[in-house]
C-alpha atoms as a PDB file:
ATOM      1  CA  UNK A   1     128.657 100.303 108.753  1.00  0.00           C
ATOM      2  CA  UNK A   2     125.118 101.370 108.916  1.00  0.00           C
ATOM      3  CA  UNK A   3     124.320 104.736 109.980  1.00  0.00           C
ATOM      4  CA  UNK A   4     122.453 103.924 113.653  1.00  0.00           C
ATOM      5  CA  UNK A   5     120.883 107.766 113.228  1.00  0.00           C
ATOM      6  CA  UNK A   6     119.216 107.765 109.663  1.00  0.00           C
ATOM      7  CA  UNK A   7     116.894 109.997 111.195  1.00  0.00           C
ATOM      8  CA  UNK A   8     119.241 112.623 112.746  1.00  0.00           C
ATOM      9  CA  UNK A   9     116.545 115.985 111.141  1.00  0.00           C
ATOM     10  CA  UNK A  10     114.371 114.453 113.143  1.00  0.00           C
ATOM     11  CA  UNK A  11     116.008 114.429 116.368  1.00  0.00           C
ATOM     12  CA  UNK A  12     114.939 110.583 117.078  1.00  0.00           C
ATOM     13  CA  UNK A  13     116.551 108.123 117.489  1.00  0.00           C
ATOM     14  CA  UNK A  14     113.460 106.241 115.937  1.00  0.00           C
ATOM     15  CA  UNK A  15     112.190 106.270 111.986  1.00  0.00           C
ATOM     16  CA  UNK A  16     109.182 108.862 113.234  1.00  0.00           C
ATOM     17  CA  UNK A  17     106.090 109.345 111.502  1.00  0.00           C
ATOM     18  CA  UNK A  18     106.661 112.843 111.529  1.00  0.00           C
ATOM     19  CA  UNK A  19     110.111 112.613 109.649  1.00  0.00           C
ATOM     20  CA  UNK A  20     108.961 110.620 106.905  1.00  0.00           C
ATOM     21  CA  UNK A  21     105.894 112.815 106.092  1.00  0.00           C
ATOM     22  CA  UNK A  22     108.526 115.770 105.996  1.00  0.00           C
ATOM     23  CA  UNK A  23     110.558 113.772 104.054  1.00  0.00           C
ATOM     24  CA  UNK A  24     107.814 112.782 101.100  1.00  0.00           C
ATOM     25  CA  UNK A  25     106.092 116.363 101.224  1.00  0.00           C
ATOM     26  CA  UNK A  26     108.051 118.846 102.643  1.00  0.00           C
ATOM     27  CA  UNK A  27     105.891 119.998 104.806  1.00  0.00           C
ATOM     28  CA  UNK A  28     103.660 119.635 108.452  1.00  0.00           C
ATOM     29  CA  UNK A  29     101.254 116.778 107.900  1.00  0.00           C
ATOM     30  CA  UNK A  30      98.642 116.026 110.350  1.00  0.00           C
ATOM     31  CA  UNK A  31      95.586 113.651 110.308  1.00  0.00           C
ATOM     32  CA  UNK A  32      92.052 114.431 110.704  1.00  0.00           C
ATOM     33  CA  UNK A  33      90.456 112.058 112.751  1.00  0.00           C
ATOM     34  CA  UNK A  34      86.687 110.927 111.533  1.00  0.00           C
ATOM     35  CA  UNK A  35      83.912 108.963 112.311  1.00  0.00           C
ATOM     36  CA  UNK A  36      82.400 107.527 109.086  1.00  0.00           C
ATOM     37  CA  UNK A  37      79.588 105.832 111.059  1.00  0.00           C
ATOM     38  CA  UNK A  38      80.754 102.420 109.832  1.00  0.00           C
ATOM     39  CA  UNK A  39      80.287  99.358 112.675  1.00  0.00           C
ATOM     40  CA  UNK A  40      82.072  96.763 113.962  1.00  0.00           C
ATOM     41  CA  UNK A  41      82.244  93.071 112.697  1.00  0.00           C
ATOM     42  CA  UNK A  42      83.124  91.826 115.841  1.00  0.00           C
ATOM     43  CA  UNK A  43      80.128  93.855 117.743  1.00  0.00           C
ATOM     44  CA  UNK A  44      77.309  93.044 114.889  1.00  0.00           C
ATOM     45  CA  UNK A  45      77.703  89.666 114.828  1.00  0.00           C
ATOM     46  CA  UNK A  46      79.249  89.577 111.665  1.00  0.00           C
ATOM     47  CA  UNK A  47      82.422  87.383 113.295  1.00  0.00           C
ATOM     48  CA  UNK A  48      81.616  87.796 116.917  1.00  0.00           C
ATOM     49  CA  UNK A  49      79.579  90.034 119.338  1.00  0.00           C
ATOM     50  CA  UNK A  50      80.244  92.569 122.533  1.00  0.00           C
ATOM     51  CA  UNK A  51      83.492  93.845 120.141  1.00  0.00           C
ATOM     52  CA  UNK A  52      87.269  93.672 122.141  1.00  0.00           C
ATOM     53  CA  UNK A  53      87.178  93.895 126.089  1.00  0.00           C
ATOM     54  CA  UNK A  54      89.344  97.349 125.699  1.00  0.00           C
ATOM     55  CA  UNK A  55      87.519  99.065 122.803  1.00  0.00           C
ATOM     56  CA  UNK A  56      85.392 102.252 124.016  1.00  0.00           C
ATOM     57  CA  UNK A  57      81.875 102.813 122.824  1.00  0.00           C
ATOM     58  CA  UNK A  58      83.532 105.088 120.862  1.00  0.00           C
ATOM     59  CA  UNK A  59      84.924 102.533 118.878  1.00  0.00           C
ATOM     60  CA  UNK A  60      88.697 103.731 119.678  1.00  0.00           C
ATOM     61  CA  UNK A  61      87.592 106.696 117.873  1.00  0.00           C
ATOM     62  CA  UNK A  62      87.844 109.133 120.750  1.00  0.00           C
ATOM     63  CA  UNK A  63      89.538 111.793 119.438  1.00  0.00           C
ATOM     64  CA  UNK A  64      87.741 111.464 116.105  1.00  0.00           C
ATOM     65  CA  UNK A  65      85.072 113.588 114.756  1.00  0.00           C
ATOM     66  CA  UNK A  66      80.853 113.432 116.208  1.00  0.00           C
ATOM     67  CA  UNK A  67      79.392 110.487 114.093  1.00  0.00           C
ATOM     68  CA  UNK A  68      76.211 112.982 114.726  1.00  0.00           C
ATOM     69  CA  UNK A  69      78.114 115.080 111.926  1.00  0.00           C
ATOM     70  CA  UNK A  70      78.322 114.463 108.247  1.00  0.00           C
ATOM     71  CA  UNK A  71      81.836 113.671 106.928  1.00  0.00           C
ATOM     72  CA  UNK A  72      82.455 117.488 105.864  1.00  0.00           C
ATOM     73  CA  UNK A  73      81.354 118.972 109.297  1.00  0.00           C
ATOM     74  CA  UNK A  74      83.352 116.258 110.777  1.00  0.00           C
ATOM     75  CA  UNK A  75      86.518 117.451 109.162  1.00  0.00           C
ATOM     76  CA  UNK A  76      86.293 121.043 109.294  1.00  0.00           C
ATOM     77  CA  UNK A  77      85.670 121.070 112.772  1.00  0.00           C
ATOM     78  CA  UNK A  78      88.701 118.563 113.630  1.00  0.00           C
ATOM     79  CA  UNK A  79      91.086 120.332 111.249  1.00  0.00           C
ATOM     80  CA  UNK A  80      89.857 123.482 112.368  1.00  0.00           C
ATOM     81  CA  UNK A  81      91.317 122.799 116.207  1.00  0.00           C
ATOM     82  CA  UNK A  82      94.368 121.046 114.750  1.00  0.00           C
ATOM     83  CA  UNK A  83      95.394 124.421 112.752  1.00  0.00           C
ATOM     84  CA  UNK A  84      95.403 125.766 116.541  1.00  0.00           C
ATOM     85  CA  UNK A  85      98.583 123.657 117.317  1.00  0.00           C
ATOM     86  CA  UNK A  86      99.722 123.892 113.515  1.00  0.00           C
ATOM     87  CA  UNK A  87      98.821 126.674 111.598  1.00  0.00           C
ATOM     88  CA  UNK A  88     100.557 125.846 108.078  1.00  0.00           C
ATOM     89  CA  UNK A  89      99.938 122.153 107.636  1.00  0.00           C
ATOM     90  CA  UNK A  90      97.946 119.662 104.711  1.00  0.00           C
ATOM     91  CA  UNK A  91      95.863 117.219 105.802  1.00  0.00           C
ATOM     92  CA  UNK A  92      95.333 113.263 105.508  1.00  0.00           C
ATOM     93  CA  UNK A  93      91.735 112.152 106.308  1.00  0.00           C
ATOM     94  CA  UNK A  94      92.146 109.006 109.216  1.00  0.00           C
ATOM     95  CA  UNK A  95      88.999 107.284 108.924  1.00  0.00           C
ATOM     96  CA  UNK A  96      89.485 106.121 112.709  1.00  0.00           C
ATOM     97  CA  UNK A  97      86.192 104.655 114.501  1.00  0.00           C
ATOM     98  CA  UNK A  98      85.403 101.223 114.450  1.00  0.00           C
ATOM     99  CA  UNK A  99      86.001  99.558 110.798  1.00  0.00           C
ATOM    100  CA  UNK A 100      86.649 101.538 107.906  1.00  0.00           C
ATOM    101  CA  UNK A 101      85.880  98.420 105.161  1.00  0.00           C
ATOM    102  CA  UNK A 102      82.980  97.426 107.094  1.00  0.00           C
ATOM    103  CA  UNK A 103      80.588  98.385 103.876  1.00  0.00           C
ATOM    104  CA  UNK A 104      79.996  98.002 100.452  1.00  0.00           C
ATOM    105  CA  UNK A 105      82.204  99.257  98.243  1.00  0.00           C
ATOM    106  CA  UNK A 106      79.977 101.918  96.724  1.00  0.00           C
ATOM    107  CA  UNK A 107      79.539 103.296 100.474  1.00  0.00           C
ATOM    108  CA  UNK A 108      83.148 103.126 101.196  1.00  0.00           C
ATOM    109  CA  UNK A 109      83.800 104.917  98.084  1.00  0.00           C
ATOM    110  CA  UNK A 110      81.299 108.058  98.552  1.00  0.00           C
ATOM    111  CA  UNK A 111      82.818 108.515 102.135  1.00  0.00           C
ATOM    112  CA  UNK A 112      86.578 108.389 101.062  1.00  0.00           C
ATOM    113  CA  UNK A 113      86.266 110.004  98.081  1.00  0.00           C
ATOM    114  CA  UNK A 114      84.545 113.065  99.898  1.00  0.00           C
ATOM    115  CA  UNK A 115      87.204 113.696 102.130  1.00  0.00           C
ATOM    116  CA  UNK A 116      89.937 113.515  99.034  1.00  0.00           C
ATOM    117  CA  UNK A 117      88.286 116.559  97.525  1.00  0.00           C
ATOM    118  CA  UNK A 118      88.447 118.259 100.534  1.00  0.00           C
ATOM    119  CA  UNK A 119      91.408 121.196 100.241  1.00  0.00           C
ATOM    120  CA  UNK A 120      94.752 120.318 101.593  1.00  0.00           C
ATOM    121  CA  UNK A 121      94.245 116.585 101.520  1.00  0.00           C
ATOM    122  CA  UNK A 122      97.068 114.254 100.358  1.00  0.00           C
ATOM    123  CA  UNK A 123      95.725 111.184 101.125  1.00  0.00           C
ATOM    124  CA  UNK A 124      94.130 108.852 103.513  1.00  0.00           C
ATOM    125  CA  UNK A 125      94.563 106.642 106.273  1.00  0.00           C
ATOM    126  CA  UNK A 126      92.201 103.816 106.929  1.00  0.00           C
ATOM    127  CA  UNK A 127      91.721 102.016 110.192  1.00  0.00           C
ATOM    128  CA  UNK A 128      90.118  98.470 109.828  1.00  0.00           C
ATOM    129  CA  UNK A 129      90.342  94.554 110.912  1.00  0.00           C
ATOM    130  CA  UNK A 130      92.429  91.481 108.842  1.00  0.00           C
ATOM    131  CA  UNK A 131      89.134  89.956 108.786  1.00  0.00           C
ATOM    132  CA  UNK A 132      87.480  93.108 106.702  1.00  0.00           C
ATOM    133  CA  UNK A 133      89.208  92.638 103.761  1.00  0.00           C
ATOM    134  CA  UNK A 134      86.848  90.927 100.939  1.00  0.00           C
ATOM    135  CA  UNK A 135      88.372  90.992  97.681  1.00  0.00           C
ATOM    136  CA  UNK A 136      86.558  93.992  95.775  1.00  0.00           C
ATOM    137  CA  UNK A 137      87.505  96.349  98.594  1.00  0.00           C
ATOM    138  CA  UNK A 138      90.751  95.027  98.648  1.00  0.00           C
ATOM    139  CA  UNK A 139      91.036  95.901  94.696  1.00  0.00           C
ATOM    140  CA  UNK A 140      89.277  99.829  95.305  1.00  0.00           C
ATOM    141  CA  UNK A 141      92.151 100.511  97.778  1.00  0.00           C
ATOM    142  CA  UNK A 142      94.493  98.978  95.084  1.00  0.00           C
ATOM    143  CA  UNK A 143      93.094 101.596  93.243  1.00  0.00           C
ATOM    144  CA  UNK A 144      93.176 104.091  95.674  1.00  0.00           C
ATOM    145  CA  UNK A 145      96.735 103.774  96.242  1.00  0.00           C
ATOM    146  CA  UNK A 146      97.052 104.309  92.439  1.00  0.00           C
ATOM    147  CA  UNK A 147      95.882 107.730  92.795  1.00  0.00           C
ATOM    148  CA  UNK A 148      96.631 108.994  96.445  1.00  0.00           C
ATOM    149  CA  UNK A 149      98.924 108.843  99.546  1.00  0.00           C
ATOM    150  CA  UNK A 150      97.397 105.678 101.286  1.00  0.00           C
ATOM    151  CA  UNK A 151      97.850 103.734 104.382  1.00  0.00           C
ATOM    152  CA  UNK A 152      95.689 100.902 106.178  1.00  0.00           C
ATOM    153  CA  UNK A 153      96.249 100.438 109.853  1.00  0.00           C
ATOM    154  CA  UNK A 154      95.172  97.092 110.738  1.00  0.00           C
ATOM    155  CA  UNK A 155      94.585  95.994 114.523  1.00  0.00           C
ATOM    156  CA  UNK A 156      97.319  93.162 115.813  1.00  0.00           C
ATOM    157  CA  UNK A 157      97.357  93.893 119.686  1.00  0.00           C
ATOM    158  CA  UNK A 158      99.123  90.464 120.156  1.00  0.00           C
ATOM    159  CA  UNK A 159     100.531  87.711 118.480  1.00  0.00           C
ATOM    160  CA  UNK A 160      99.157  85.830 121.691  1.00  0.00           C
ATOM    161  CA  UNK A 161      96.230  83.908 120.879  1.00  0.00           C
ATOM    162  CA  UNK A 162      95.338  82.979 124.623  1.00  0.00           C
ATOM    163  CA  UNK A 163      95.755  86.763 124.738  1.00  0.00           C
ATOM    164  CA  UNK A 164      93.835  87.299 121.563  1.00  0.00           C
ATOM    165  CA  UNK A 165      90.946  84.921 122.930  1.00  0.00           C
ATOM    166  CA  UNK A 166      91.014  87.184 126.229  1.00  0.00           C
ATOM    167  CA  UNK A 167      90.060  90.148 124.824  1.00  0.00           C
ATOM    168  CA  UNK A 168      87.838  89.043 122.400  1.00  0.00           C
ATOM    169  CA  UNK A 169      89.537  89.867 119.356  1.00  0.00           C
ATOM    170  CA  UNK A 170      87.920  87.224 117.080  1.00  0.00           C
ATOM    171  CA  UNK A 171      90.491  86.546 114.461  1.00  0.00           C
ATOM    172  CA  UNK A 172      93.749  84.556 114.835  1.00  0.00           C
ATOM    173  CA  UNK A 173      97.462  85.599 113.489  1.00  0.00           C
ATOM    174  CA  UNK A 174      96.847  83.684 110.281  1.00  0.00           C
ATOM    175  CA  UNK A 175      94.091  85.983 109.135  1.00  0.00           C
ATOM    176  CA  UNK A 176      96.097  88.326 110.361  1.00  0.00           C
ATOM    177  CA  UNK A 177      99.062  87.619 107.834  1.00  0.00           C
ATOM    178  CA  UNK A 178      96.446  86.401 105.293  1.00  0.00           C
ATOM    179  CA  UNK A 179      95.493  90.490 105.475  1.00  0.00           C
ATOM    180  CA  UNK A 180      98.880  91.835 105.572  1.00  0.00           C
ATOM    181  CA  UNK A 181      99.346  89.617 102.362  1.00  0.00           C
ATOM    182  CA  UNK A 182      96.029  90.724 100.228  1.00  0.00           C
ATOM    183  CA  UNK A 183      97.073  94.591 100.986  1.00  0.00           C
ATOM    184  CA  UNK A 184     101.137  94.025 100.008  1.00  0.00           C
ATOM    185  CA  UNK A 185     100.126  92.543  96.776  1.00  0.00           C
ATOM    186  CA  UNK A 186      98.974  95.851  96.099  1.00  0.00           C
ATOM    187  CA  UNK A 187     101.781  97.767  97.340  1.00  0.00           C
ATOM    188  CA  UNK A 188      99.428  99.172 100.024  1.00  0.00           C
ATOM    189  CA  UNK A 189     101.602 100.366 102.583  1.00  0.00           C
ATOM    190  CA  UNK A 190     100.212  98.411 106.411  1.00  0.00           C
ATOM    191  CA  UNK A 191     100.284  99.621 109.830  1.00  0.00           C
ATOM    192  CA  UNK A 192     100.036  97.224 112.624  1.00  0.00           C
ATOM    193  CA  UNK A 193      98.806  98.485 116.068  1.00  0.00           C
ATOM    194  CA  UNK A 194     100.357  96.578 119.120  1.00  0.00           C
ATOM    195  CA  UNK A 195      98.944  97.321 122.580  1.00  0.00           C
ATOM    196  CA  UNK A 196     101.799  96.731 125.275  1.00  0.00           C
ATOM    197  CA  UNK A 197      99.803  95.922 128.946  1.00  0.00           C
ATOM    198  CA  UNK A 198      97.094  93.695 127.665  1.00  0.00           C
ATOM    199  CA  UNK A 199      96.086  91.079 130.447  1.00  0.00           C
ATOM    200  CA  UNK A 200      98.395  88.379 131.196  1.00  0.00           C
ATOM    201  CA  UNK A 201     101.029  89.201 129.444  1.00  0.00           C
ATOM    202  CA  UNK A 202     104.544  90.001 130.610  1.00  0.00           C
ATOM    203  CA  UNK A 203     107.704  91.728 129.267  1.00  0.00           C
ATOM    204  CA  UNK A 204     108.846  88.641 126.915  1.00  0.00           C
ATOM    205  CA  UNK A 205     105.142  88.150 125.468  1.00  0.00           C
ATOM    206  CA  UNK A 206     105.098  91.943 124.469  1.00  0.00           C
ATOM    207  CA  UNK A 207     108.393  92.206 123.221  1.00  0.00           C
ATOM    208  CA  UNK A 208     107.823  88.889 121.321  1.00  0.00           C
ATOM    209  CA  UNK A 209     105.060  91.114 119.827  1.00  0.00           C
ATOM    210  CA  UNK A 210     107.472  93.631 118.759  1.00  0.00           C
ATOM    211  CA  UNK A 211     109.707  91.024 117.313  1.00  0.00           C
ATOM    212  CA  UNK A 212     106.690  88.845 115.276  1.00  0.00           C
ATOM    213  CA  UNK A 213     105.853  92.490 113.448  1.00  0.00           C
ATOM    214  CA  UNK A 214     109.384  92.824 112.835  1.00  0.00           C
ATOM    215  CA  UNK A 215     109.149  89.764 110.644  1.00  0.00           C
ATOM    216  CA  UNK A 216     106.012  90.812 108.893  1.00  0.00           C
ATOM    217  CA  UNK A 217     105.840  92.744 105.419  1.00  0.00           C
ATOM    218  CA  UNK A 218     104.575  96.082 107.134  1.00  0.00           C
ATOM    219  CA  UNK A 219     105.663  99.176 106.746  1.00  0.00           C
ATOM    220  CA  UNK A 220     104.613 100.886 109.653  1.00  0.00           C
ATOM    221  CA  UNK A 221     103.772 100.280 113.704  1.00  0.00           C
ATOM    222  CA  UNK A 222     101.900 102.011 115.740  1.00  0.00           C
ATOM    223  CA  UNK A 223     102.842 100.756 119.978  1.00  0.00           C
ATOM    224  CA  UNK A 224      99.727 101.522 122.282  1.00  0.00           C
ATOM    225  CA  UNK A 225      99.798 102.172 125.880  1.00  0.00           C
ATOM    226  CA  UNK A 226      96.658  99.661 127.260  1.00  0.00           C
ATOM    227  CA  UNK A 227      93.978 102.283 128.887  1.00  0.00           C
ATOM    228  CA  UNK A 228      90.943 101.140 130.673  1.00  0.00           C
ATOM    229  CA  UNK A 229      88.063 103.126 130.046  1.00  0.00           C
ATOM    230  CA  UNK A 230      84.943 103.100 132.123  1.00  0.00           C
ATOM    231  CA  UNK A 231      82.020 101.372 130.263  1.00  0.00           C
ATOM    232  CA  UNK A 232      84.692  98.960 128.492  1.00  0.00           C
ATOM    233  CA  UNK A 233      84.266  95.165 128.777  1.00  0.00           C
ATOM    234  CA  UNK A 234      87.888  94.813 130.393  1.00  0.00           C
ATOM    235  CA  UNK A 235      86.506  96.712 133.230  1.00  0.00           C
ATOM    236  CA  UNK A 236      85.194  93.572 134.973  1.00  0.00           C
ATOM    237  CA  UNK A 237      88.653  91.979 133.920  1.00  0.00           C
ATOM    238  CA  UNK A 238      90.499  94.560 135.878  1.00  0.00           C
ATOM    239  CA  UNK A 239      88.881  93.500 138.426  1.00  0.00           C
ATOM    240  CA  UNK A 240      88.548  90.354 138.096  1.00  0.00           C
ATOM    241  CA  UNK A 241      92.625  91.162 138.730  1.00  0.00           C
ATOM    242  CA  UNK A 242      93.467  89.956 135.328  1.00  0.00           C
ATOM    243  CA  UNK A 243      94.533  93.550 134.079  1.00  0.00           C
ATOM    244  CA  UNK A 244      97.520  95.315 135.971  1.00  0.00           C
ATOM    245  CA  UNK A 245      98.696  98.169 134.739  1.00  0.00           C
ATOM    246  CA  UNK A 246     102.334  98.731 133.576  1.00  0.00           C
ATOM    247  CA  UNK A 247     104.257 101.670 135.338  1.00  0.00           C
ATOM    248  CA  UNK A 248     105.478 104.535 133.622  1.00  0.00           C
ATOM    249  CA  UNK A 249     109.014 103.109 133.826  1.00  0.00           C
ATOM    250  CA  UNK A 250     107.972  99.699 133.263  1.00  0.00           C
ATOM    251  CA  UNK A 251     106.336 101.033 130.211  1.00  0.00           C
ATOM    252  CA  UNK A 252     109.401 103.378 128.975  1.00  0.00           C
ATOM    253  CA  UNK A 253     111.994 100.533 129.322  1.00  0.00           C
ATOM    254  CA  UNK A 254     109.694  98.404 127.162  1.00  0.00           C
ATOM    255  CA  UNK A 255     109.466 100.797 124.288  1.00  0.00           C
ATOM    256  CA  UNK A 256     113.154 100.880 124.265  1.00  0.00           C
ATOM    257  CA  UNK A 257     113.485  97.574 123.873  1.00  0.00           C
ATOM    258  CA  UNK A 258     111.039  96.719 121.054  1.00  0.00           C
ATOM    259  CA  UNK A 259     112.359  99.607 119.303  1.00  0.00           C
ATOM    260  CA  UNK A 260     115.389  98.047 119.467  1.00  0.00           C
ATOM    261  CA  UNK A 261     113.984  94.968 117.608  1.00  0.00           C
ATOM    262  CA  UNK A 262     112.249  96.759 114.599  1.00  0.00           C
ATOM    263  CA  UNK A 263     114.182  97.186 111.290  1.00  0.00           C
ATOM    264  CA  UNK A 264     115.245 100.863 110.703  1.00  0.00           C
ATOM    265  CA  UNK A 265     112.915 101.720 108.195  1.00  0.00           C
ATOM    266  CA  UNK A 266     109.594 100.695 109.765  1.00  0.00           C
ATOM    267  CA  UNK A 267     108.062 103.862 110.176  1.00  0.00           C
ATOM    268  CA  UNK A 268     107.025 104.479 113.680  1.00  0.00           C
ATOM    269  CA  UNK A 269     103.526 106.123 113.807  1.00  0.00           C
ATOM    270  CA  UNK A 270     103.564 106.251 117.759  1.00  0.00           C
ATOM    271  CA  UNK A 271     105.129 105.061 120.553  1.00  0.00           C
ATOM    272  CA  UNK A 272     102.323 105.891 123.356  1.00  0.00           C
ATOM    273  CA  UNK A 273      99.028 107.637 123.431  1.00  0.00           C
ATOM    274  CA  UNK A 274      96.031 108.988 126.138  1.00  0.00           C
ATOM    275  CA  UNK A 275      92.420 107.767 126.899  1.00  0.00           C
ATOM    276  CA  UNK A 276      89.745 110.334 126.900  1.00  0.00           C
ATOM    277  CA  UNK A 277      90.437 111.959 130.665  1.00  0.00           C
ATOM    278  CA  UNK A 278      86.804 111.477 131.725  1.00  0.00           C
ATOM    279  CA  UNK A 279      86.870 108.019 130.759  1.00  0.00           C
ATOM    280  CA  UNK A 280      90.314 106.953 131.964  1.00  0.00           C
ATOM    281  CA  UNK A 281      90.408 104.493 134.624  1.00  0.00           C
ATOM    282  CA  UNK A 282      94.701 103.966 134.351  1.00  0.00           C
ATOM    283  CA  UNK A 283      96.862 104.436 134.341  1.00  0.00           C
ATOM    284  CA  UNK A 284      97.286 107.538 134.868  1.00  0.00           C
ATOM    285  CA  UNK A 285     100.790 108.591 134.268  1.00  0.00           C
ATOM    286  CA  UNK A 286      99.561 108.185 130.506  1.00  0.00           C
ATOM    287  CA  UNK A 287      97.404 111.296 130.795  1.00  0.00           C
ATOM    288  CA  UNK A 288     101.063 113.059 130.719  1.00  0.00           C
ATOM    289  CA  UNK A 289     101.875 112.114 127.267  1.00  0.00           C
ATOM    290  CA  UNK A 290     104.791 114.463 126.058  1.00  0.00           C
ATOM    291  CA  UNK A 291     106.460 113.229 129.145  1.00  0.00           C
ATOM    292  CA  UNK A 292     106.414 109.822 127.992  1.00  0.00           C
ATOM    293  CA  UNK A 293     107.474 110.720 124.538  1.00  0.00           C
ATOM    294  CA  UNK A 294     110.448 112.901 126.436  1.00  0.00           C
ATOM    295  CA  UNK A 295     111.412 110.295 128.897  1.00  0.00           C
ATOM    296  CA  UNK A 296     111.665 107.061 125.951  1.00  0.00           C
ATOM    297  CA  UNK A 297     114.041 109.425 123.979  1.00  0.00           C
ATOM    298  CA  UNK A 298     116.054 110.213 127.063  1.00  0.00           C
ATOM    299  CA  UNK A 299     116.348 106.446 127.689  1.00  0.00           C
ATOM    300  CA  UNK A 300     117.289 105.932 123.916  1.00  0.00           C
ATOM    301  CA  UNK A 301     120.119 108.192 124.366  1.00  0.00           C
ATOM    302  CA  UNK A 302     120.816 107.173 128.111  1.00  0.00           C
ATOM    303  CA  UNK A 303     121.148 103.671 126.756  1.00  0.00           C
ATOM    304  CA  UNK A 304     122.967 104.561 124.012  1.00  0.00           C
ATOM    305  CA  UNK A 305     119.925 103.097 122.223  1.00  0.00           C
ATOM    306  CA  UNK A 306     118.054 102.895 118.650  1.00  0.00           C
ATOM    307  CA  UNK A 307     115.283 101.504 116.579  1.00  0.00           C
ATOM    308  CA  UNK A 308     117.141  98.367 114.624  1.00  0.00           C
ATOM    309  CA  UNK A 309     119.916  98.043 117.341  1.00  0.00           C
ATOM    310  CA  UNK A 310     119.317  94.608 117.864  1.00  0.00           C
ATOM    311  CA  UNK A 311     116.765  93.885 114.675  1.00  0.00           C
ATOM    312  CA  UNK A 312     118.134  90.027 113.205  1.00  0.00           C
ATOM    313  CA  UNK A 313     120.083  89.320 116.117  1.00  0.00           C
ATOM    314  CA  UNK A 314     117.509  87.917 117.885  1.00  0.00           C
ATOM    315  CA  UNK A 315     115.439  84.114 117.330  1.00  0.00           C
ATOM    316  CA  UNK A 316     112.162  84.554 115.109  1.00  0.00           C
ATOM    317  CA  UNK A 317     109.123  84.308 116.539  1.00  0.00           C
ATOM    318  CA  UNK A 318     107.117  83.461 113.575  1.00  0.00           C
ATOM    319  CA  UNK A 319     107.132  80.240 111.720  1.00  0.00           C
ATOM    320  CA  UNK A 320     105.880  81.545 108.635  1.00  0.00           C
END
């Protein structure tokens, strides 16, 4: 019988991000958040303009480093006020804001390539689109992945395309897969990001979500709380009433259950998260985020509850 606790170091009752760092380097990882002034296809025009209805004018780079700053004032200054929650720790630089292919190669490659030579690095993590992936990047992070710990988190949201078309995301599941599939040829290891209380959608949409990643070749997930942020085009949605936000229980159950639905050893990069607290609009329960995190591992246990629990036991979703 399969262990249901593979994880049991950990004390999850999920395959955390945390554990499996630990478990490749023996030792506190954390990522350093930049801004490597990079744009947005789907702002510039390139596939679409005004960018998602949720995205920030940071460019979901928040928490990232001042684009103001060059990359190496950008990372001493973020890892400098991570060391004051983890003193001991090595680094991976998470090039965060906007797109992170959205360049030529020989741009992309001065930018990543300065934060590998920073000290303590062991790799990087690269946040970009499905639709960003043109062939001769696609081989120089073949080649990065060669040579250093690598990851590429690539937006999903929803495998809703009314959803999709709602918030403006500009590209449809099949690029979406066609992405996945350029990056796994490599070996790349993929991170989808799933928002959970996008408008419109409902518990079965959300967890059918859940279930369509489980399908996918991906190696990672990272679930999303939906904030609104002042400024943000979903602002007029909300109220428009076509956004309403989850509860915190609401929210909690629903974690639960699409953890429930993911194969074991996905890699689960978060489970919730907090908008800037100047900018956040709701909900606001998020703004208590070790809570959250507390109160989905009490349910796992409550529930007698863990990631894979029900993983093949339920229909596809895909068709692919």
């Amino acid at each position: 019988m399969q262990n249901p606790f593979p994880y049991s170091f950990d004390h999850k009752r999920y395959h955390s991000w945390n554990y499996h760092l630990k478990n490749i380097f023996g030792e506190k990882i954390f990522k350093v958040a930049l801004d490597g002034g990079f744009d947005c296809p789907n702002r510039d025009g390139t596939v679409a303009h005004g960018g998602c209805t949720f995205c920030s004018a940071a460019g979901s780079g928040d928490f990232a480093g001042d684009r103001a700053d060059d990359l190496e004032t950008q990372f001493f200054e973020v890892k400098e006020k991570m060391h004051q929650k983890w003193p001991n720790a090595k680094y991976m630089g998470y090039f965060q804001a906007y797109t992170n292919t959205h360049a030529p190669v020989a741009e992309l490659r001065e930018k990543y390539e300065k934060i590998l030579k920073q000290d303590g690095v062991i790799g990087l993590s690269i946040g970009t689109r499905p639709d960003c992936l043109p062939d001769d990047v696609v081989d120089y992070l073949a080649e990065l992945n060669e040579r250093t710990y690598l990851w590429v988190e690539l937006g999903l949201q929803t495998m809703h395309q009314e959803t999709s078309d709602l918030v403006n995301r500009a590209h449809d599941m099949e690029c979406y897969l066609e992405g996945v599939a350029k990056l796994r040829k490599h070996n790349i290891n993929v991170c989808t990001h799933i928002i959970n209380g996008l408008p419109g959608e409902d518990y079965q949409m959300m967890l059918d979500t859940a279930k369509a990643v489980s399908e996918m070749d991906v190696q990672g997930i990272k679930i999303h709380m939906m904030h609104l942020l002042k400024g943000t085009p979903m602002v007029k949605q909300y109220e428009k009433g076509l956004l309403k936000f989850l509860t915190r229980d609401e929210y909690i159950q629903l974690v639960v259950d699409q953890l429930e639905v993911l194969p074991q050893d996905m890699i689960i990069h978060r489970i919730t998260g907090d908008g800037p607290p100047e900018l956040l609009i709701g909900p606001m329960w998020s703004m208590s985020k070790w809570e959250v995190l507390n109160a989905i591992d009490a349910e796992l246990k409550k529930q007698d509850s863990y990631q894979g629990k029900k993983y093949n036991q339920l229909p596809k979703v895909l068709s692919c």
